[in-house]
C-alpha atoms as a PDB file:
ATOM      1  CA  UNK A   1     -31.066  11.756  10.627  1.00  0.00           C
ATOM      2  CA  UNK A   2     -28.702   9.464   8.896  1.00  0.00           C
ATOM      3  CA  UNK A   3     -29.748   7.864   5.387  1.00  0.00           C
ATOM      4  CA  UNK A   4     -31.738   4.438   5.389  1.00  0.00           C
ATOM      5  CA  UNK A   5     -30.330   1.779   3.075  1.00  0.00           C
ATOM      6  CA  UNK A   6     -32.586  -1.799   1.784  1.00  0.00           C
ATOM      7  CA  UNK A   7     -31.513  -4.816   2.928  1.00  0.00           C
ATOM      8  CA  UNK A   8     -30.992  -7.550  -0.189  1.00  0.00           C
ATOM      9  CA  UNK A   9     -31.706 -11.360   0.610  1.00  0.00           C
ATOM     10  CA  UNK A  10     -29.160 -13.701  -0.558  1.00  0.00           C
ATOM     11  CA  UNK A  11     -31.245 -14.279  -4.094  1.00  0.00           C
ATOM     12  CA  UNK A  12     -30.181 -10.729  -4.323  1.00  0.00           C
ATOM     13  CA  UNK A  13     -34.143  -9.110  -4.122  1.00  0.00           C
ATOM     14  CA  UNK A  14     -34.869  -6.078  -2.208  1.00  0.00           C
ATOM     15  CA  UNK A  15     -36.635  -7.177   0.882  1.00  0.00           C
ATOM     16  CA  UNK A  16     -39.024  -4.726   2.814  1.00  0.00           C
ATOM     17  CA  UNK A  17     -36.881  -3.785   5.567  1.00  0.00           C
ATOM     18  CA  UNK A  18     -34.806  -0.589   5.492  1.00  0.00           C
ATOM     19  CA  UNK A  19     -31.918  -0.179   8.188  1.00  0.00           C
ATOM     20  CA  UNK A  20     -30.342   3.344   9.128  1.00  0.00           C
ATOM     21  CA  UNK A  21     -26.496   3.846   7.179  1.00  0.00           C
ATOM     22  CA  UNK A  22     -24.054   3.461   9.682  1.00  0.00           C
ATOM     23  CA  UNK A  23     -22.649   6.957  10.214  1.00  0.00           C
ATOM     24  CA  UNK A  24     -19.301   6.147   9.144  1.00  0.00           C
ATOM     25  CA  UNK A  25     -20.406   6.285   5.921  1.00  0.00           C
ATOM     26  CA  UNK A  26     -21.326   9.707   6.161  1.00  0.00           C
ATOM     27  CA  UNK A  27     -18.032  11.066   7.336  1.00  0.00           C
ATOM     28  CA  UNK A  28     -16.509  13.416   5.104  1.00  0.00           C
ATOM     29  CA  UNK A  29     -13.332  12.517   3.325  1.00  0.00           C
ATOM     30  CA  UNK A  30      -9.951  13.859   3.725  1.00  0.00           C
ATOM     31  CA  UNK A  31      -8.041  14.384   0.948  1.00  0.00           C
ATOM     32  CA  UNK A  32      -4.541  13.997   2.427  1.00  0.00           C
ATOM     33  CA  UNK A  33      -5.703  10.792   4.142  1.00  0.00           C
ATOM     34  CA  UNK A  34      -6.638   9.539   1.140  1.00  0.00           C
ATOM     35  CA  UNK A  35      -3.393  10.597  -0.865  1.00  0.00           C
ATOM     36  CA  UNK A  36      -1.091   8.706   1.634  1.00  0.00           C
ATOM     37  CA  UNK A  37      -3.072   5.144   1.486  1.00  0.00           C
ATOM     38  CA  UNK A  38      -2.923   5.517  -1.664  1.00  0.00           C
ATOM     39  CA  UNK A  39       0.539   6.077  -1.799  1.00  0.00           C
ATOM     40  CA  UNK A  40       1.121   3.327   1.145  1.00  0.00           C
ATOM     41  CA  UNK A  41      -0.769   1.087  -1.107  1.00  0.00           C
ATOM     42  CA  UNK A  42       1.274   1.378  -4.093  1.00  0.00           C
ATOM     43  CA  UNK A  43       4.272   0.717  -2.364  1.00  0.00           C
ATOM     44  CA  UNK A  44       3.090  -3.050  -2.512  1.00  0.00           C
ATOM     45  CA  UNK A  45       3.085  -2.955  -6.379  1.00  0.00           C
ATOM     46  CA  UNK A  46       6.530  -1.759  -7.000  1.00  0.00           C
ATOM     47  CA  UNK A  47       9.002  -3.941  -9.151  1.00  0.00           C
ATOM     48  CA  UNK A  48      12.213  -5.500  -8.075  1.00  0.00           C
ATOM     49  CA  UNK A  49      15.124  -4.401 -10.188  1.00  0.00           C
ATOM     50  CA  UNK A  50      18.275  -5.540 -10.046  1.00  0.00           C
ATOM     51  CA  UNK A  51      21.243  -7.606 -11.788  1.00  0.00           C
ATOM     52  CA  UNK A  52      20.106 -10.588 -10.371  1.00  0.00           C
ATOM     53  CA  UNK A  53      17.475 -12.259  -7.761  1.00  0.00           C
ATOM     54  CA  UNK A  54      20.460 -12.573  -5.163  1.00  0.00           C
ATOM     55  CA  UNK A  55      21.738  -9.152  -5.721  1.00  0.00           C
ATOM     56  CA  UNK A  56      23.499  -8.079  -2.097  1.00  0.00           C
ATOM     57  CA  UNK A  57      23.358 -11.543  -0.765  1.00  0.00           C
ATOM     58  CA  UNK A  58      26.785 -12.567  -2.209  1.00  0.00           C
ATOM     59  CA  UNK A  59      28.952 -11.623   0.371  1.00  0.00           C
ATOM     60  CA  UNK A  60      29.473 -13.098   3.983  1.00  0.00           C
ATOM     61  CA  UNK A  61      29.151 -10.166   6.050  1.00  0.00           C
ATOM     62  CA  UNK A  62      28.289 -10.164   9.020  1.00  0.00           C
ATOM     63  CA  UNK A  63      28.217  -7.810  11.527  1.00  0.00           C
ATOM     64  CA  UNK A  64      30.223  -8.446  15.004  1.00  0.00           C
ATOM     65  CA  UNK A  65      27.830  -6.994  17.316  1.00  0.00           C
ATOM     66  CA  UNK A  66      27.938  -4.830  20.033  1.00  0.00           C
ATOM     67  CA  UNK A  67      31.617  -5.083  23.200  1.00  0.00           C
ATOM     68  CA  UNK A  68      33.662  -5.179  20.524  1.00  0.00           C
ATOM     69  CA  UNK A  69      33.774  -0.935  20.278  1.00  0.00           C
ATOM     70  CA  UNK A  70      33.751  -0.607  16.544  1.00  0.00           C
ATOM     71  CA  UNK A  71      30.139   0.159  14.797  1.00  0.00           C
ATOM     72  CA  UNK A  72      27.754  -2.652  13.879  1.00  0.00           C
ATOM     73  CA  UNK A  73      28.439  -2.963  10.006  1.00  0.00           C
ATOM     74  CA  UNK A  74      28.645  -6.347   8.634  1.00  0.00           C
ATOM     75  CA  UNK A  75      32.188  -7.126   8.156  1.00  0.00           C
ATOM     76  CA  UNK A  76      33.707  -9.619   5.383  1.00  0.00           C
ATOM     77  CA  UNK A  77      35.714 -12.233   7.473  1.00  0.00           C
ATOM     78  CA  UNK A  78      39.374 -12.419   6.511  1.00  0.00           C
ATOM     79  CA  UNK A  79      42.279  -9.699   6.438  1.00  0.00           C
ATOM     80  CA  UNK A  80      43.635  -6.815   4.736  1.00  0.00           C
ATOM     81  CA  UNK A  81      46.199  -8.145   2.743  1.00  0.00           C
ATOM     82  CA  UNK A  82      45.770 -11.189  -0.029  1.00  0.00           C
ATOM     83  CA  UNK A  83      48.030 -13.361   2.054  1.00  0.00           C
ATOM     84  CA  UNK A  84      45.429 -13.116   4.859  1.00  0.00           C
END
């Protein structure tokens, strides 16, 4: 039999009904579950550090997509030498 639970009114007083506890309540809980929310949740409240707000957005790169047979790293446009 699962636990019964009151039902409050919206003044916030006990009312005479009672209605079973749904039974996901009474699942046991898993401690490595638990561990890796928590951890997933955390991730969320991490803190930005860098030099600056635009740090790695200062360069043109861009990548040349796919036919050209090299790998799809963004490339700075221009040439080797400073003439270029």
């Amino acid at each position: 039999a699962r636990p019964v639970v009151t039902v409050y009114s919206t003044a916030g007083e006990p009312s005479s009904t009672t209605v079973p506890l749904p039974g996901v309540f009474t699942t046991p809980l898993r401690p490595d579950l638990t561990a890796s929310i928590h951890a997933l949740l955390n991730m969320n409240n991490r803190q930005a550090y860098a030099v600056s707000r635009d740090a790695g957005m200062q360069s043109s790169a861009e990548s040349w997509g796919t036919g050209r047979a090299v790998s799809r790293i963004p490339r700075v446009p221009g040439g080797g030498t400073h003439r270029s």
